[in-house]
N, C-alpha and C. Protein backbone atom coordinates (compact mmCIF):
# COMPACT_ATOMS: atom_id res chain seq x y z
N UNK A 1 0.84 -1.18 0.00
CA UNK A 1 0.00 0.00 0.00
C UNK A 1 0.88 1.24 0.00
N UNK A 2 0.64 2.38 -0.93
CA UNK A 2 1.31 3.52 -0.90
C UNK A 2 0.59 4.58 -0.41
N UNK A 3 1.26 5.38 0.28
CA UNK A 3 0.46 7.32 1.21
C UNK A 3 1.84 7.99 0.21
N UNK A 4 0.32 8.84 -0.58
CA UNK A 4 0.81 9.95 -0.91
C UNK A 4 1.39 11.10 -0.17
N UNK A 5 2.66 11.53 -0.36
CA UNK A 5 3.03 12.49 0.56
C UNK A 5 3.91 14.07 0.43
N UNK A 6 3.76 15.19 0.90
CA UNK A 6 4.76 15.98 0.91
C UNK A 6 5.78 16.19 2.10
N UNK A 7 7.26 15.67 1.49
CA UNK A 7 7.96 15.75 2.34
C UNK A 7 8.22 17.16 1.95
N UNK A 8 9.13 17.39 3.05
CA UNK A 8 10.12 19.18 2.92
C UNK A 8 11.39 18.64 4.04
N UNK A 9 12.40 18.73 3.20
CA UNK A 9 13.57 18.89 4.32
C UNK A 9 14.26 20.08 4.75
N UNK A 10 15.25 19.98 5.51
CA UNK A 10 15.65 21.08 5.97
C UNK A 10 17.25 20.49 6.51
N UNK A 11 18.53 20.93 6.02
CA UNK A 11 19.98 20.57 6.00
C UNK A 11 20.58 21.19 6.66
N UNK A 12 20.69 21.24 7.96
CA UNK A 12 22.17 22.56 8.17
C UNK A 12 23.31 21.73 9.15
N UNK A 13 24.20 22.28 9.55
CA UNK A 13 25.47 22.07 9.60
C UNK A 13 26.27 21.13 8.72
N UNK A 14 26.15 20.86 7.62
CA UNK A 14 26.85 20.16 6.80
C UNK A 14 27.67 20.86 6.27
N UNK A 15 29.03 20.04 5.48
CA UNK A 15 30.30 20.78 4.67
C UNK A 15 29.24 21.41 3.66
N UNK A 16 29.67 22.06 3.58
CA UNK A 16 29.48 23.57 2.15
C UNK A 16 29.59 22.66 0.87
N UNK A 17 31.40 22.23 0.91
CA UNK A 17 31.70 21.71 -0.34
C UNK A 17 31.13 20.15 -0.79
N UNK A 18 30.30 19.68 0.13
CA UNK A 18 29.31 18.37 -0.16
C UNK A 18 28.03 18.64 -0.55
N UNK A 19 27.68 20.07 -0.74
CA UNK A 19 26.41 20.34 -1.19
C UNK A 19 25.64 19.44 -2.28
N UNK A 20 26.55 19.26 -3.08
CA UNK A 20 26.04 18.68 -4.14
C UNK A 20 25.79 17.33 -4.14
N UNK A 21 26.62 16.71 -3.70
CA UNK A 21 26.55 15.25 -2.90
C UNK A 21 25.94 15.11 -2.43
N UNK A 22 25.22 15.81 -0.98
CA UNK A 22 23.80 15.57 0.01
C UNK A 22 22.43 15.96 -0.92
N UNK A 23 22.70 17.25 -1.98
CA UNK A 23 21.14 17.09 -3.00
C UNK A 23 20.91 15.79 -3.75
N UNK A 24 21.63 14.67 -4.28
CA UNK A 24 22.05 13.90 -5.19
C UNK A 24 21.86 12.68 -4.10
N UNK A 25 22.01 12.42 -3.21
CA UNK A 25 22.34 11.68 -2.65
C UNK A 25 20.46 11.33 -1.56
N UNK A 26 19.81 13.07 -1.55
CA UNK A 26 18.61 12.91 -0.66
C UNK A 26 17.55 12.74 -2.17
N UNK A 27 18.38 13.06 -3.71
CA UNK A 27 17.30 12.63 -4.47
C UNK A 27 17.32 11.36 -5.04
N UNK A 28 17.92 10.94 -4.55
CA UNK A 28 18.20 8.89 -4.55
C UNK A 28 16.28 8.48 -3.85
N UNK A 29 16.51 9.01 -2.77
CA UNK A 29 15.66 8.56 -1.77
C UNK A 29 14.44 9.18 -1.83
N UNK A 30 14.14 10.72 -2.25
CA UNK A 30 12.75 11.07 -2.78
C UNK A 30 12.78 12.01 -3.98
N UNK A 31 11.86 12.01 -4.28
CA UNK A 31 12.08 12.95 -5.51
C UNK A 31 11.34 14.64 -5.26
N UNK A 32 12.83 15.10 -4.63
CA UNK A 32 12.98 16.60 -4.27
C UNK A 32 13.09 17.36 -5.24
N UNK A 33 12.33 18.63 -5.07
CA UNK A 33 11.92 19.88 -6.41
C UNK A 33 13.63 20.56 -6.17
N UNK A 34 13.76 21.75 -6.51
CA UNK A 34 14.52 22.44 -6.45
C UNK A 34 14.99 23.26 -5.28
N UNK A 35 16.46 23.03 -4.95
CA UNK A 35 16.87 23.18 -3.44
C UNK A 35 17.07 24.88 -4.06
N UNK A 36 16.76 25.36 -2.18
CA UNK A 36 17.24 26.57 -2.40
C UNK A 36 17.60 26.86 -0.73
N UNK A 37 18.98 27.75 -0.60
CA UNK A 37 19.93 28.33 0.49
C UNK A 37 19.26 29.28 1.30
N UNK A 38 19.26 29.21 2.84
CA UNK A 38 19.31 30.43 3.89
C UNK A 38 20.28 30.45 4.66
N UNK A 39 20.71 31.58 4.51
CA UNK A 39 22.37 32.25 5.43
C UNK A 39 22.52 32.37 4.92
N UNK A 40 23.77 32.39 6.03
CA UNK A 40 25.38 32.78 5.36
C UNK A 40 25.67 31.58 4.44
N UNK A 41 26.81 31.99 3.48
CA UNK A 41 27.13 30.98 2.59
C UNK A 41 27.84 29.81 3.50
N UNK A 42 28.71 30.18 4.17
CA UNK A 42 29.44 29.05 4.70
C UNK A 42 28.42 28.27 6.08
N UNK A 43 27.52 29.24 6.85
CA UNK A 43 26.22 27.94 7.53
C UNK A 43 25.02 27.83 6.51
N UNK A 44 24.99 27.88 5.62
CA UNK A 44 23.62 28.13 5.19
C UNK A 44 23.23 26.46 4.45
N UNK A 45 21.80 27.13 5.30
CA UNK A 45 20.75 25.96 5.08
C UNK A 45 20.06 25.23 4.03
N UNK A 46 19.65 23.89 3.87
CA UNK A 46 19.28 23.47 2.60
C UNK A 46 17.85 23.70 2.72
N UNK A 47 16.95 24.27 1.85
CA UNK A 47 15.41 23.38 1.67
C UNK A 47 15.63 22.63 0.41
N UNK A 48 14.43 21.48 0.83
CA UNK A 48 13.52 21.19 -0.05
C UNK A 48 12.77 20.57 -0.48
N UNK A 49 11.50 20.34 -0.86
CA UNK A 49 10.27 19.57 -0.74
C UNK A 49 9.81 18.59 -2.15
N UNK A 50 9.20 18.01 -1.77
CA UNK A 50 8.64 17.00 -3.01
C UNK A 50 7.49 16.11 -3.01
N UNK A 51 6.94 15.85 -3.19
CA UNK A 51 5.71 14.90 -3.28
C UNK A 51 5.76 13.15 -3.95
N UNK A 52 5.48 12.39 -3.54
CA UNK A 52 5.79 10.95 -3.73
C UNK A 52 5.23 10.21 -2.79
N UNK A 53 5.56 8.79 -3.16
CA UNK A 53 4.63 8.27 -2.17
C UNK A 53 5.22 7.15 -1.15
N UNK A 54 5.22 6.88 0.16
CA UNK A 54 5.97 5.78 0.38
C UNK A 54 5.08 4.65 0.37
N UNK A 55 6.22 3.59 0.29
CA UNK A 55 5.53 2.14 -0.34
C UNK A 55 6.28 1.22 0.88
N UNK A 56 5.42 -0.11 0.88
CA UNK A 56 5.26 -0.95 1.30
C UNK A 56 5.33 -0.83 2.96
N UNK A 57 4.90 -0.03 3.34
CA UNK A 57 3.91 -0.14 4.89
C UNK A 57 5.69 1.22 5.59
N UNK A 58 6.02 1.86 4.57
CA UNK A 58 7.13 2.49 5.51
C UNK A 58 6.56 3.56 6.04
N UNK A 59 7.01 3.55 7.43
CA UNK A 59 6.38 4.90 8.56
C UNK A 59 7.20 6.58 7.89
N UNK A 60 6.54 7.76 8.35
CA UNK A 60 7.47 8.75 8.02
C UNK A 60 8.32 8.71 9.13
N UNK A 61 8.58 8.07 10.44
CA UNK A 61 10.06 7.79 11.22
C UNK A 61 10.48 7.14 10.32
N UNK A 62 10.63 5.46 9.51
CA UNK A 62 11.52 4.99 8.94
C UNK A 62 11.97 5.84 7.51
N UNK A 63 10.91 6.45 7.18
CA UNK A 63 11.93 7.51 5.95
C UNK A 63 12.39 8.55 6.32
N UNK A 64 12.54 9.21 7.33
CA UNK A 64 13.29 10.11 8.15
C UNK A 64 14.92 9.53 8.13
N UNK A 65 14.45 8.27 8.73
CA UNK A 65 16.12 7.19 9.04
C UNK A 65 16.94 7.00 7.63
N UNK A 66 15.87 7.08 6.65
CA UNK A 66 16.56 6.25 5.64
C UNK A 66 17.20 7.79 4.62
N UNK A 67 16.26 8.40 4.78
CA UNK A 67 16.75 9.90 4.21
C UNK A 67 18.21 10.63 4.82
N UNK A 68 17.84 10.24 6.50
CA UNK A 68 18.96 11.35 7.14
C UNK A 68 20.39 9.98 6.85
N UNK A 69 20.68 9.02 6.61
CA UNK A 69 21.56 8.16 6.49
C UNK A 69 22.05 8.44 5.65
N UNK A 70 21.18 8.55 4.22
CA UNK A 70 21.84 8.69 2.97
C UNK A 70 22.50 10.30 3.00
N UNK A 71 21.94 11.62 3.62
CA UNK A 71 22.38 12.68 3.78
C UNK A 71 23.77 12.41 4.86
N UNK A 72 24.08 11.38 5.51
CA UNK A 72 25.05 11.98 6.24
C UNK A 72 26.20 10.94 5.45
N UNK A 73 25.76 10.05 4.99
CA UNK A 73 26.99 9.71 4.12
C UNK A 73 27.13 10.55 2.94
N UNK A 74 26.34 10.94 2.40
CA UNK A 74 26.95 12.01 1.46
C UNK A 74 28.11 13.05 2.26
N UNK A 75 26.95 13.78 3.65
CA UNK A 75 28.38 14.40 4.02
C UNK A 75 29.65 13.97 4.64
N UNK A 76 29.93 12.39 4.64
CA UNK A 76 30.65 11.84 5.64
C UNK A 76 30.75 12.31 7.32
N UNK A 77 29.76 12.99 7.97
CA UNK A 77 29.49 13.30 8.89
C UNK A 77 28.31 13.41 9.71
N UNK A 78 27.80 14.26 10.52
CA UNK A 78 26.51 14.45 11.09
C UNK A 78 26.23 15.41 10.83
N UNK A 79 24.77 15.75 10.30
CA UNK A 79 24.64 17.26 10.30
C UNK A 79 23.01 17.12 10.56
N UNK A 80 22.31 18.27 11.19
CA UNK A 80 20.93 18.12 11.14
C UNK A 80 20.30 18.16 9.97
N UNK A 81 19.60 17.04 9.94
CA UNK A 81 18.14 16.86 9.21
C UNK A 81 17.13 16.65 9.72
N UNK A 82 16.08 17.62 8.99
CA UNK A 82 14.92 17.95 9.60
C UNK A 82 13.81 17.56 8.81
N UNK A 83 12.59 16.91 8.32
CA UNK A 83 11.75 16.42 8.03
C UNK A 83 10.24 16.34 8.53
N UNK A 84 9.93 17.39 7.44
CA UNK A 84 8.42 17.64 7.85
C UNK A 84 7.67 16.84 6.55
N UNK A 85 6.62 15.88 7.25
CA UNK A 85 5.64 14.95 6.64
C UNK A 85 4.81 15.55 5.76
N UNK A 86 3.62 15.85 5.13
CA UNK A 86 2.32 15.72 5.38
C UNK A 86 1.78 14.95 4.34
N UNK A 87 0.60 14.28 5.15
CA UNK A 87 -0.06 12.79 4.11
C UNK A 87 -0.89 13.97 3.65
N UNK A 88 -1.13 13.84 2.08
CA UNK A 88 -1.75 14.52 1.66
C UNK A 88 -2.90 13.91 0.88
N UNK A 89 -3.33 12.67 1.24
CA UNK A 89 -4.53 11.80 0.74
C UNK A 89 -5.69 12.10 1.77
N UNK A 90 -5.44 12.68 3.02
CA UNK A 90 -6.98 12.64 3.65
C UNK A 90 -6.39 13.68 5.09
N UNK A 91 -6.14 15.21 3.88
CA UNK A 91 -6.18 15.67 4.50
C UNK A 91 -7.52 16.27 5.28
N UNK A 92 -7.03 16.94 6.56
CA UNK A 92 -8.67 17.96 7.51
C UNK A 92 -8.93 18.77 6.57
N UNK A 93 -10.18 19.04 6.41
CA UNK A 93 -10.94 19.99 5.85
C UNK A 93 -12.09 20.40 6.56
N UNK A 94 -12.95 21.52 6.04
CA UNK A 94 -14.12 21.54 6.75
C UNK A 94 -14.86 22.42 5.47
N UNK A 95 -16.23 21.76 5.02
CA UNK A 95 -17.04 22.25 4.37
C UNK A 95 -18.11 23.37 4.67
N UNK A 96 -17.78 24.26 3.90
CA UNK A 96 -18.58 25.64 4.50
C UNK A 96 -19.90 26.10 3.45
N UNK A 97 -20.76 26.30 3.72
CA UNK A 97 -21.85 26.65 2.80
C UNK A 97 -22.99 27.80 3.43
N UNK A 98 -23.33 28.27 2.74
CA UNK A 98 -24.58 29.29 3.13
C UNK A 98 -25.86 29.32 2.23
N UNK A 99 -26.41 30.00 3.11
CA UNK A 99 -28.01 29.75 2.74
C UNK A 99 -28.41 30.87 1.97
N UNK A 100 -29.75 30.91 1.84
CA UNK A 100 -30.92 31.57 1.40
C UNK A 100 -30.87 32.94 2.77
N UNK A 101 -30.41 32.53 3.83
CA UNK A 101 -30.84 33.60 4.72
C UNK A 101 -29.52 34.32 4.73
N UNK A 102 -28.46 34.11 4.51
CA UNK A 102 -27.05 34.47 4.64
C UNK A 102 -27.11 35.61 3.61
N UNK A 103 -27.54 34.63 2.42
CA UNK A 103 -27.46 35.76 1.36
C UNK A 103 -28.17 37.00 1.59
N UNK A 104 -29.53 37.11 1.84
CA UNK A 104 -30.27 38.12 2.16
C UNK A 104 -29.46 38.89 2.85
N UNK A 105 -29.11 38.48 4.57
CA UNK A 105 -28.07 39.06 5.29
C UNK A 105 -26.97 39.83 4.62
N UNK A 106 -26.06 39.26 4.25
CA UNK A 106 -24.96 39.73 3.86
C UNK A 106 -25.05 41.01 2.18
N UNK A 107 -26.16 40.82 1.54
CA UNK A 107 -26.54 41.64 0.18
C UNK A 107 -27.11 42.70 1.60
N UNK A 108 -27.66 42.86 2.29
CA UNK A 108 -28.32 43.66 3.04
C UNK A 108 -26.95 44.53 3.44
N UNK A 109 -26.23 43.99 4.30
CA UNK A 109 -25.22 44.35 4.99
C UNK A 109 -24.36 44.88 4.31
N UNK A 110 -24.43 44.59 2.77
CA UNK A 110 -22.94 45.29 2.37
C UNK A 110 -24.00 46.52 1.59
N UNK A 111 -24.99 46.99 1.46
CA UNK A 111 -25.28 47.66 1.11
C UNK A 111 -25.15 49.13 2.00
N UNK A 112 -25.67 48.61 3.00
CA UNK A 112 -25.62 49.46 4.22
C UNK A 112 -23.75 49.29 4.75
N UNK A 113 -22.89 48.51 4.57
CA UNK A 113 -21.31 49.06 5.10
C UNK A 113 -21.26 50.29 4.07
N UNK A 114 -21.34 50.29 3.00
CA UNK A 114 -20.72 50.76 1.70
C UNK A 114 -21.13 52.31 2.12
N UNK A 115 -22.18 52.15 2.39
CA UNK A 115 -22.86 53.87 3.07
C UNK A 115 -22.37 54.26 3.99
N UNK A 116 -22.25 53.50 4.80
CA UNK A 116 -21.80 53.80 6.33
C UNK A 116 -20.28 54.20 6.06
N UNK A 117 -19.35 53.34 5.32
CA UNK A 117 -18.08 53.67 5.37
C UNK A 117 -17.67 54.82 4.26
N UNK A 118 -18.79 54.75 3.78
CA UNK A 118 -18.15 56.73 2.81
C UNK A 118 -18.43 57.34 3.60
N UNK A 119 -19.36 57.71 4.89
CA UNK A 119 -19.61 58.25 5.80
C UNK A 119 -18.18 58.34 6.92
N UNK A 120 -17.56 57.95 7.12
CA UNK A 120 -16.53 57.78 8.22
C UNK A 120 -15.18 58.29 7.25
């Protein structure tokens, strides 16, 4: 079974000069849009997000593990990775609708703001 998902990562303290290695290396593992830098050049941070789906019963902890592994062997070190989920198959919503009496209300009401506020 696959959950559709948007990941977004987030890279910092890693070597500078492995940049390219940790993008290449985290798009092995999902298929990330286009990274882009915050900071300074020499701390500055990675984003970046993508949509895909994980397969065969994997939790977003085990693709966290499997993402931040492949990012720290790219950088041969530790560096934070950060990983924000969201299942985007069933997401909250809430359905909003109005009536017959709303409308009256509100055609009423903006007739009378519109006066009132050239007035003020």
């Amino acid at each position: 079974m696959s959950r559709f998902y948007e990941m977004s990562v987030e890279v910092s303290g890693h070597d500078p000069a492995k940049s390219s290695e940790i993008q290449s290396a985290a798009g092995q593992e999902w298929p990330f849009d286009d990274w882009w830098f915050a900071g300074d050049d020499d701390a500055a941070t990675m984003h970046a997000s993508g949509q895909g789906s994980l397969c065969g019963g994997e939790s977003e902890d085990e693709f966290t593990e499997r993402l931040s592994l492949a990012i720290w062997r790219a950088n041969s070190a530790f560096c934070r990775v950060s990983v924000d989920a969201t299942y985007l198959e069933n997401l909250p919503y809430e359905t909003h609708e109005l009536d017959e009496s709303d409308y009256a209300r509100l055609i009423q009401d903006d007739g009378n703001s519109s006066k009132e506020d050239a007035h003020t």
